[in-house]
PDB file of N, CA and C in Angstrom:
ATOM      1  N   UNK A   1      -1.997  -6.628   2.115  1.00  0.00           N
ATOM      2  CA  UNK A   1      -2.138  -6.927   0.715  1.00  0.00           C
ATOM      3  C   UNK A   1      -3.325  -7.848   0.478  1.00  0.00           C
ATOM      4  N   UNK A   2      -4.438  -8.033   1.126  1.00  0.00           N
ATOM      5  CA  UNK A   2      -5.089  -8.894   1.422  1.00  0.00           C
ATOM      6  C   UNK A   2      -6.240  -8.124   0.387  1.00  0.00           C
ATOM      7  N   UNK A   3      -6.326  -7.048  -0.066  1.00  0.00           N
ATOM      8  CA  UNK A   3      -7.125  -6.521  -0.890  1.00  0.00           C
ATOM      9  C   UNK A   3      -6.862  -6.557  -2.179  1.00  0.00           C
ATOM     10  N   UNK A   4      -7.852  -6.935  -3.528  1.00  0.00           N
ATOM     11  CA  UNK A   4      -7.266  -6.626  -4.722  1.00  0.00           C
ATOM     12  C   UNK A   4      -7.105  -5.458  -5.178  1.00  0.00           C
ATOM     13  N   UNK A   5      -7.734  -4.519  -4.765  1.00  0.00           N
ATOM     14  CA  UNK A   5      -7.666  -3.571  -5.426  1.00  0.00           C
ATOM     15  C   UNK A   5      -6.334  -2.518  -5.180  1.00  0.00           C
ATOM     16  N   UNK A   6      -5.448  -2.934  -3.648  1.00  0.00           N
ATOM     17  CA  UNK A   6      -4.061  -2.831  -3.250  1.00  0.00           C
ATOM     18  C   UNK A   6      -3.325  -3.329  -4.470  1.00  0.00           C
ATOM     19  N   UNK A   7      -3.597  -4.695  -4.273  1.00  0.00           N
ATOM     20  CA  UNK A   7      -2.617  -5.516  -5.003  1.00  0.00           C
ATOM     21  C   UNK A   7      -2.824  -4.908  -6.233  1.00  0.00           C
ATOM     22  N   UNK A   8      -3.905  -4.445  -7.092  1.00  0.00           N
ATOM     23  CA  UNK A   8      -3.761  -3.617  -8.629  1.00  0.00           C
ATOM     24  C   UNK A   8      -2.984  -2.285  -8.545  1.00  0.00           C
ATOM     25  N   UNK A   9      -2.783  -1.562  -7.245  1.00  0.00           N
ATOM     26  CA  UNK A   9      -2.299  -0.188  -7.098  1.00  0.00           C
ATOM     27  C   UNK A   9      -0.797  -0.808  -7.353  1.00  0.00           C
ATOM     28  N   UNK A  10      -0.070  -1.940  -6.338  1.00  0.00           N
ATOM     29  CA  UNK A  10       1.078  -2.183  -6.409  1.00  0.00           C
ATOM     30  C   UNK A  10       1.601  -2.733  -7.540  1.00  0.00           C
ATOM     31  N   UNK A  11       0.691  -3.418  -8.503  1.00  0.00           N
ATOM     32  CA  UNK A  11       1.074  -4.389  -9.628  1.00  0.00           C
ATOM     33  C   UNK A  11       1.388  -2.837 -10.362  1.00  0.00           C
ATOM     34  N   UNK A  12       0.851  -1.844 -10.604  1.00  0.00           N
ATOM     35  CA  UNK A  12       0.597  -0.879 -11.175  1.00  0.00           C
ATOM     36  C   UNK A  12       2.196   0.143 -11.175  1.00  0.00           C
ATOM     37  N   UNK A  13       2.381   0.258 -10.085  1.00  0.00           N
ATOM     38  CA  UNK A  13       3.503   0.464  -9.298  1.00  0.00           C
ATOM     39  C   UNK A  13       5.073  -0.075  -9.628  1.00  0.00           C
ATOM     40  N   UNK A  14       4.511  -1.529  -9.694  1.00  0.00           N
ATOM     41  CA  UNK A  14       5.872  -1.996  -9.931  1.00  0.00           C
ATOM     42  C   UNK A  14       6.571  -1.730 -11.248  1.00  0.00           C
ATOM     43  N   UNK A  15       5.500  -1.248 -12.172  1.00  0.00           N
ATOM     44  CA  UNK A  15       6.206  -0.655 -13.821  1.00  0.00           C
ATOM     45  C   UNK A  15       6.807   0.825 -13.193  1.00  0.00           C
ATOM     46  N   UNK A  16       6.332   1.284 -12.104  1.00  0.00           N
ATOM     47  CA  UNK A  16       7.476   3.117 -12.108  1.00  0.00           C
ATOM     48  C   UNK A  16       6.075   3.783 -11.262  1.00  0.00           C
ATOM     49  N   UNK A  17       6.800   4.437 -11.040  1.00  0.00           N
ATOM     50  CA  UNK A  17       6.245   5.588 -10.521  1.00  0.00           C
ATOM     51  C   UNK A  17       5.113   6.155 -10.939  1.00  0.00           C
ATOM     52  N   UNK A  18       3.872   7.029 -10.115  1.00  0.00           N
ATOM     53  CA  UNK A  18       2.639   7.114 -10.663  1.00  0.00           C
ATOM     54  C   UNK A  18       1.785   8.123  -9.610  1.00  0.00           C
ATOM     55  N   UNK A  19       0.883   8.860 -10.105  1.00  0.00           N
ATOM     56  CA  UNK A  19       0.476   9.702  -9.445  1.00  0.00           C
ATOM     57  C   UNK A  19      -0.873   9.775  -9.213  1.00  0.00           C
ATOM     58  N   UNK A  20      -1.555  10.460  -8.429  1.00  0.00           N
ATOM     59  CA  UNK A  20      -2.805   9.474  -7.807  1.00  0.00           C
ATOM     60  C   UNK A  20      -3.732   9.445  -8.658  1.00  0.00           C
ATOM     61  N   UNK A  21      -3.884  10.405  -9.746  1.00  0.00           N
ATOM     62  CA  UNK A  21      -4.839  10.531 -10.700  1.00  0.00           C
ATOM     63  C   UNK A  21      -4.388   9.693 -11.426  1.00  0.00           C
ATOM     64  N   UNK A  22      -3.404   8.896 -11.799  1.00  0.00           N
ATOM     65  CA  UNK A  22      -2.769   8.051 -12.781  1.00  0.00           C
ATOM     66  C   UNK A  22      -3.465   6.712 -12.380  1.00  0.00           C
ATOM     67  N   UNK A  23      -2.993   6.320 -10.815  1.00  0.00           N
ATOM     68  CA  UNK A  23      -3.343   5.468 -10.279  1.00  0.00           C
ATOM     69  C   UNK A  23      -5.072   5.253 -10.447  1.00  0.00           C
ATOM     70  N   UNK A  24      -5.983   5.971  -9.984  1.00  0.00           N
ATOM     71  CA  UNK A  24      -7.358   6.466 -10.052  1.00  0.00           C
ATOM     72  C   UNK A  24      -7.733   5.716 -11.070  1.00  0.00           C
ATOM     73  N   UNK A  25      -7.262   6.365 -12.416  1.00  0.00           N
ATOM     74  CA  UNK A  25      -7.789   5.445 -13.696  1.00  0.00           C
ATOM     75  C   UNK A  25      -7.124   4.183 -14.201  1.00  0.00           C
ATOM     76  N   UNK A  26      -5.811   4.099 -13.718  1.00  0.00           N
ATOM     77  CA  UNK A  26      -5.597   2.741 -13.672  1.00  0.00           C
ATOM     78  C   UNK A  26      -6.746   1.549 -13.427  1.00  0.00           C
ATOM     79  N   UNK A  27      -7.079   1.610 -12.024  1.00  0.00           N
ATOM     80  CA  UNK A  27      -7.592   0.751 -11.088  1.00  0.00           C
ATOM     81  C   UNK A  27      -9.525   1.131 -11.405  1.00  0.00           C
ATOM     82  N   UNK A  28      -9.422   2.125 -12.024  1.00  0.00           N
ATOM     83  CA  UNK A  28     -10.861   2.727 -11.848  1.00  0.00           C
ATOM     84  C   UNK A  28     -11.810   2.694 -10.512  1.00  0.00           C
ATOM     85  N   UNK A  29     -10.965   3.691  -9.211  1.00  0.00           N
ATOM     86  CA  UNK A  29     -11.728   3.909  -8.244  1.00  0.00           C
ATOM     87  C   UNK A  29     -12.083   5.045  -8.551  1.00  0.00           C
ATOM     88  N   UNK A  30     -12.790   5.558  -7.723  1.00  0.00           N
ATOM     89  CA  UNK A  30     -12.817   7.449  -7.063  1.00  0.00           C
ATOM     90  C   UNK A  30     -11.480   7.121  -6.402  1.00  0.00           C
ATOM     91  N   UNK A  31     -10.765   8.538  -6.438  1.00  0.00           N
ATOM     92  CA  UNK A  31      -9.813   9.130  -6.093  1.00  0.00           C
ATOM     93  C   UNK A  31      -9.682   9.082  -4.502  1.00  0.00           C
ATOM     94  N   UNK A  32     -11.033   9.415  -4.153  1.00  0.00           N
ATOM     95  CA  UNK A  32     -10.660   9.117  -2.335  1.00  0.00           C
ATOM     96  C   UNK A  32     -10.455   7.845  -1.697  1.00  0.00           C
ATOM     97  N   UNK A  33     -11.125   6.718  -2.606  1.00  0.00           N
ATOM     98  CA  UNK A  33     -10.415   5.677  -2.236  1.00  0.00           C
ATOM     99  C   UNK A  33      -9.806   5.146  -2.809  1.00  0.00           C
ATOM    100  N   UNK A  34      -8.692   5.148  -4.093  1.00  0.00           N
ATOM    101  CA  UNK A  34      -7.234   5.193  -4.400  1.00  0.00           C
ATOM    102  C   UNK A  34      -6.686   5.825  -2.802  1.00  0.00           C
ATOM    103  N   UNK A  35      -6.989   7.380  -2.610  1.00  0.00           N
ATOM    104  CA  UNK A  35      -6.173   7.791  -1.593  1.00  0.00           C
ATOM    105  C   UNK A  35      -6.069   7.076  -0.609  1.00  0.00           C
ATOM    106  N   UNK A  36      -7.148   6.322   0.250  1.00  0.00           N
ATOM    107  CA  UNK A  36      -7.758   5.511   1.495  1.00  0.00           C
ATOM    108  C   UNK A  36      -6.616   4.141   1.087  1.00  0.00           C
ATOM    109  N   UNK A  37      -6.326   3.794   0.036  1.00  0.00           N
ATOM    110  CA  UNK A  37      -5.758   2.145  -0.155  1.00  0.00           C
ATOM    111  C   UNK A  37      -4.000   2.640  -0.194  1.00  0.00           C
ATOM    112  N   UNK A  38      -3.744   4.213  -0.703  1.00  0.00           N
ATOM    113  CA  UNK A  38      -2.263   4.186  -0.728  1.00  0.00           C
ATOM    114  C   UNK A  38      -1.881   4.382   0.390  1.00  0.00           C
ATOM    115  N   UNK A  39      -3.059   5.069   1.977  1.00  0.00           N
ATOM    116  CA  UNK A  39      -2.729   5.317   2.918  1.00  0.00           C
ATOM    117  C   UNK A  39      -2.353   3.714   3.870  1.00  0.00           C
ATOM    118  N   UNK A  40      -2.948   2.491   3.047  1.00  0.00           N
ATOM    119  CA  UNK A  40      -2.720   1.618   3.922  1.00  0.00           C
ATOM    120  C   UNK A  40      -1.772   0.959   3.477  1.00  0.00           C
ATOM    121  N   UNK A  41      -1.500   1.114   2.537  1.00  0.00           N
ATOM    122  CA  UNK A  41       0.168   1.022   1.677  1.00  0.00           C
ATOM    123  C   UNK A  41       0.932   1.452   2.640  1.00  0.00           C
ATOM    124  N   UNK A  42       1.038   2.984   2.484  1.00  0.00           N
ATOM    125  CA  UNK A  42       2.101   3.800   3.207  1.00  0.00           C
ATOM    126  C   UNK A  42       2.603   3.303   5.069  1.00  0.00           C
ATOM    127  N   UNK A  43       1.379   2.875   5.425  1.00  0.00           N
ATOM    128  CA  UNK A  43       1.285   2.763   6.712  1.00  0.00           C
ATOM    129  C   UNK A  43       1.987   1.498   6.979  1.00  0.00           C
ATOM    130  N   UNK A  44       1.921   0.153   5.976  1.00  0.00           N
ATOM    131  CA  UNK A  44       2.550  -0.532   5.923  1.00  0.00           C
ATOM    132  C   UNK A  44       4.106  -0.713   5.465  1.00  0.00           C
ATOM    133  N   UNK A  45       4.201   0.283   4.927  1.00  0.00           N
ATOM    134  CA  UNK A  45       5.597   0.380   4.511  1.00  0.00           C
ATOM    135  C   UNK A  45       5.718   0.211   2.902  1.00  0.00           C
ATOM    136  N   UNK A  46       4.741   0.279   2.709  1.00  0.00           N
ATOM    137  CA  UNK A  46       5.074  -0.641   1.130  1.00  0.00           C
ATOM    138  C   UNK A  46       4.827   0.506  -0.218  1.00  0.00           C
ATOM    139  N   UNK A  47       4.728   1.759  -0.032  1.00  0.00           N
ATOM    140  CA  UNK A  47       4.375   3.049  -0.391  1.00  0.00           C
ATOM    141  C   UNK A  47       5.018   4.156  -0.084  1.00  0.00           C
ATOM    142  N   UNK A  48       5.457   4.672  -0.883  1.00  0.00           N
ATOM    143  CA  UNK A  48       6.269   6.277  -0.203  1.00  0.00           C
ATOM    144  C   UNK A  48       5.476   7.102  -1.179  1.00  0.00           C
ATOM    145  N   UNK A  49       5.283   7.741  -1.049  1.00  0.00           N
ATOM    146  CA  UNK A  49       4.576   9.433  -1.196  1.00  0.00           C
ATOM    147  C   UNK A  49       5.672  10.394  -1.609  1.00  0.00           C
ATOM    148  N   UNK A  50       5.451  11.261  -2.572  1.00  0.00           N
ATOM    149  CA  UNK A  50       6.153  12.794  -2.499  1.00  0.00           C
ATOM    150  C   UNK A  50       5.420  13.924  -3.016  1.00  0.00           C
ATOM    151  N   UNK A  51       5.083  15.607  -2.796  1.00  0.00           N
ATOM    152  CA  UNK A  51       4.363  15.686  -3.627  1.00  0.00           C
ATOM    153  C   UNK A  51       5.350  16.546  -4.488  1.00  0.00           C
ATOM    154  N   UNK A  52       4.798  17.258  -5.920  1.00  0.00           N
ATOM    155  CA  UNK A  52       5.045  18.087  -6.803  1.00  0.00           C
ATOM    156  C   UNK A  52       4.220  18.900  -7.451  1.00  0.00           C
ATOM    157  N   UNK A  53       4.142  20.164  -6.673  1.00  0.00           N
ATOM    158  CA  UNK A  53       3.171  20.809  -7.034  1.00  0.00           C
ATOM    159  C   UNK A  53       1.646  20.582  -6.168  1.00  0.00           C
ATOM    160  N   UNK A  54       0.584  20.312  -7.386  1.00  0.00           N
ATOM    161  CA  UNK A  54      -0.340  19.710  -6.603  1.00  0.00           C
ATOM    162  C   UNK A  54      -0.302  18.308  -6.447  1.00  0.00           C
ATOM    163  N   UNK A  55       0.534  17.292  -7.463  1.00  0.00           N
ATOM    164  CA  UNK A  55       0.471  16.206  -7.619  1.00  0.00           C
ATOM    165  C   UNK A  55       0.835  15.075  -6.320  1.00  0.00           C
ATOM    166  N   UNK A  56       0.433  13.891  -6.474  1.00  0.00           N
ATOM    167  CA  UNK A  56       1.281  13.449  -5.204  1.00  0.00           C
ATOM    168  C   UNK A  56       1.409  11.833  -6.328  1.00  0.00           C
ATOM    169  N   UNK A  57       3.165  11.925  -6.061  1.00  0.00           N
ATOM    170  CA  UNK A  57       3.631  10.332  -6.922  1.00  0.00           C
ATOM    171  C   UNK A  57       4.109  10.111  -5.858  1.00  0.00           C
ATOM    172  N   UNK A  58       3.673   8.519  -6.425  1.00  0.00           N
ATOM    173  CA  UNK A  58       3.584   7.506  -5.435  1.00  0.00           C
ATOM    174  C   UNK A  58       4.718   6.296  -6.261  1.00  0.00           C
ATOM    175  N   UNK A  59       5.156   5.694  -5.359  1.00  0.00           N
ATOM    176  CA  UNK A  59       6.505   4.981  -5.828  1.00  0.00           C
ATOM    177  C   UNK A  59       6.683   4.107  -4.736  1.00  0.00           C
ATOM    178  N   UNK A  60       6.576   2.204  -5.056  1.00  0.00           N
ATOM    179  CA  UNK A  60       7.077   1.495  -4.417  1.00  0.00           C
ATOM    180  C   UNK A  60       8.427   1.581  -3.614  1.00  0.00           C
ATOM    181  N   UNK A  61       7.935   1.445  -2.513  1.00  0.00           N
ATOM    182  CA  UNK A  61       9.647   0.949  -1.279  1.00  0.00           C
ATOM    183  C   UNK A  61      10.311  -0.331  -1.603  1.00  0.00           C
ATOM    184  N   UNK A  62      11.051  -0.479  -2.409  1.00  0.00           N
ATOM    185  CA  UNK A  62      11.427  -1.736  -2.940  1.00  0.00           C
ATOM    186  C   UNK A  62      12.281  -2.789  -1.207  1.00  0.00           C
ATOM    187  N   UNK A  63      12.759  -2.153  -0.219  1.00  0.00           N
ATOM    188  CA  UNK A  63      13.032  -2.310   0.439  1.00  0.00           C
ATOM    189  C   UNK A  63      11.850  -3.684   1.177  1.00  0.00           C
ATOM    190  N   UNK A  64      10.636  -3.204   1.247  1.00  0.00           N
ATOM    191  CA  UNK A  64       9.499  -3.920   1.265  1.00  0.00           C
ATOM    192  C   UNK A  64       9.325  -4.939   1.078  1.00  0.00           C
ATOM    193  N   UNK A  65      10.112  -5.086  -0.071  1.00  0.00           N
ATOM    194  CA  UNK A  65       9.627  -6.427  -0.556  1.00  0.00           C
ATOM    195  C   UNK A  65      10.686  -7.122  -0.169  1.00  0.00           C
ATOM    196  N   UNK A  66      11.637  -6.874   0.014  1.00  0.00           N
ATOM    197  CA  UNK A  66      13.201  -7.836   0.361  1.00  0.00           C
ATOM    198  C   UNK A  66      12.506  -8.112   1.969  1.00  0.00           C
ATOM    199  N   UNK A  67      12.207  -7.749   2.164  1.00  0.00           N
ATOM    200  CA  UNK A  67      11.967  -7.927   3.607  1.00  0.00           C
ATOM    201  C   UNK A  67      10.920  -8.710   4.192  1.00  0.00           C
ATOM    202  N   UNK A  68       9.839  -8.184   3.133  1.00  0.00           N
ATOM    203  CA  UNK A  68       8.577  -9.396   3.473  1.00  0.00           C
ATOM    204  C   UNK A  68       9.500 -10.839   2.426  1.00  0.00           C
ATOM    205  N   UNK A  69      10.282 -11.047   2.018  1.00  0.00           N
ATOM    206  CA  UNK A  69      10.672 -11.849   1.004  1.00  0.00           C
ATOM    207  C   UNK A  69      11.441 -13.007   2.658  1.00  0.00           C
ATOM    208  N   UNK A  70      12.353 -12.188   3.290  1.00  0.00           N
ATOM    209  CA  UNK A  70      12.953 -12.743   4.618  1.00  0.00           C
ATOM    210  C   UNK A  70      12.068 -13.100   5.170  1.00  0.00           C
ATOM    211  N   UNK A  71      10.906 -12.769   5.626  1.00  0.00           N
ATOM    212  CA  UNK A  71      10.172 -13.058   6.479  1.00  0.00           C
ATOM    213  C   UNK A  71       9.419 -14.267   6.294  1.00  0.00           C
ATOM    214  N   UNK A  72       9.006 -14.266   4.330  1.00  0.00           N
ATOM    215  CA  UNK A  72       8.306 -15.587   4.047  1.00  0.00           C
ATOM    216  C   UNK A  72       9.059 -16.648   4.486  1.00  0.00           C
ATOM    217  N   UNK A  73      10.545 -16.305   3.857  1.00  0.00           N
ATOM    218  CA  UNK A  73      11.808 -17.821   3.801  1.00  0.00           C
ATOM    219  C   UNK A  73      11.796 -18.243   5.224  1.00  0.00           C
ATOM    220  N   UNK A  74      11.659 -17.448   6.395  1.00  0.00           N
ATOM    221  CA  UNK A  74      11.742 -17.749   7.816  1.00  0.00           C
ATOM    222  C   UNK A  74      10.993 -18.629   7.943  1.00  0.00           C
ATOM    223  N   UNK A  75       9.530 -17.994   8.370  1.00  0.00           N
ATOM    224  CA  UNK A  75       8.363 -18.878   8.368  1.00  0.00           C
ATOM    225  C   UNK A  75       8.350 -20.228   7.243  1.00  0.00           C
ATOM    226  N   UNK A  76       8.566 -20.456   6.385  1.00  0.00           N
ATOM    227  CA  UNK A  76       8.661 -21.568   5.786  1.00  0.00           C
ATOM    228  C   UNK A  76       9.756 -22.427   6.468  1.00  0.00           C
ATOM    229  N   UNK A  77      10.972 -21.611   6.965  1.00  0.00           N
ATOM    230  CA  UNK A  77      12.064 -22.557   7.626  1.00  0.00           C
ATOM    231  C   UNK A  77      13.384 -22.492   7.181  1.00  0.00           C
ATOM    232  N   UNK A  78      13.111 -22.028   5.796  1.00  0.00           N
ATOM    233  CA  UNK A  78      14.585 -21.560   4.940  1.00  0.00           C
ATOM    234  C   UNK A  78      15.815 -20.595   5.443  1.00  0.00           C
ATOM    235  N   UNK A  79      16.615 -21.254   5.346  1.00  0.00           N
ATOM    236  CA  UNK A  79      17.743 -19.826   5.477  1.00  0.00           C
ATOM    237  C   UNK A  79      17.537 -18.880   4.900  1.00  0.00           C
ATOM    238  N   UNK A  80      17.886 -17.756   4.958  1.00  0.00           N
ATOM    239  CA  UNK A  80      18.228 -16.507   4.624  1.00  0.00           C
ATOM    240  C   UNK A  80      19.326 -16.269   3.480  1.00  0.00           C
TER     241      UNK A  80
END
C-alpha cells in the first residue's frame, strides 16, 4: 500500500465494487496500469477479481483488512 495511486484504487473500492474501466477513470491511469496496481493488490491479498463477460470487477477482501488490523495491534503490543 505504499503507493498512492493503490491506495486511490482501494479508497475507491471501499464504496462497492468496480470494474477496471470504472476504476481507470476513477484514478485517471491507462488501463494497463490500473491492471499492473490491481495485480499487486490481488497478489497481496487485498483484491479479488471476477470476470463477467468481458468485464473484470474488482471487489475488496474485507478479510484483509481485519487481519492487517491484528497485525498492526501486535506490533504495537496490544491484545487482540
Amino acid at each position: 500500500m505504499a503507493d498512492v495511486n493503490r491506495l486511490r484504487i482501494v479508497r475507491r473500492l471501499a464504496d462497492g465494487e468496480a470494474t477496471v474501466a470504472e476504476l481507470t477513470a476513477h484514478v485517471g491511469l491507462s488501463q494497463p496500469l490500473v491492471s499492473w496496481h490491481l495485480g499487486r493488490l490481488r497478489a497481496a491479498g487485498v483484491v479479488v477479481t471476477r470476470r463477467k463477460g468481458r468485464e473484470t470487477i474488482c471487489r475488496l477482501r474485507e478479510e484483509a483488512f481485519t487481519e492487517f488490523a491484528a497485525r498492526e495491534r501486535a506490533v504495537l503490543g496490544f491484545a487482540s
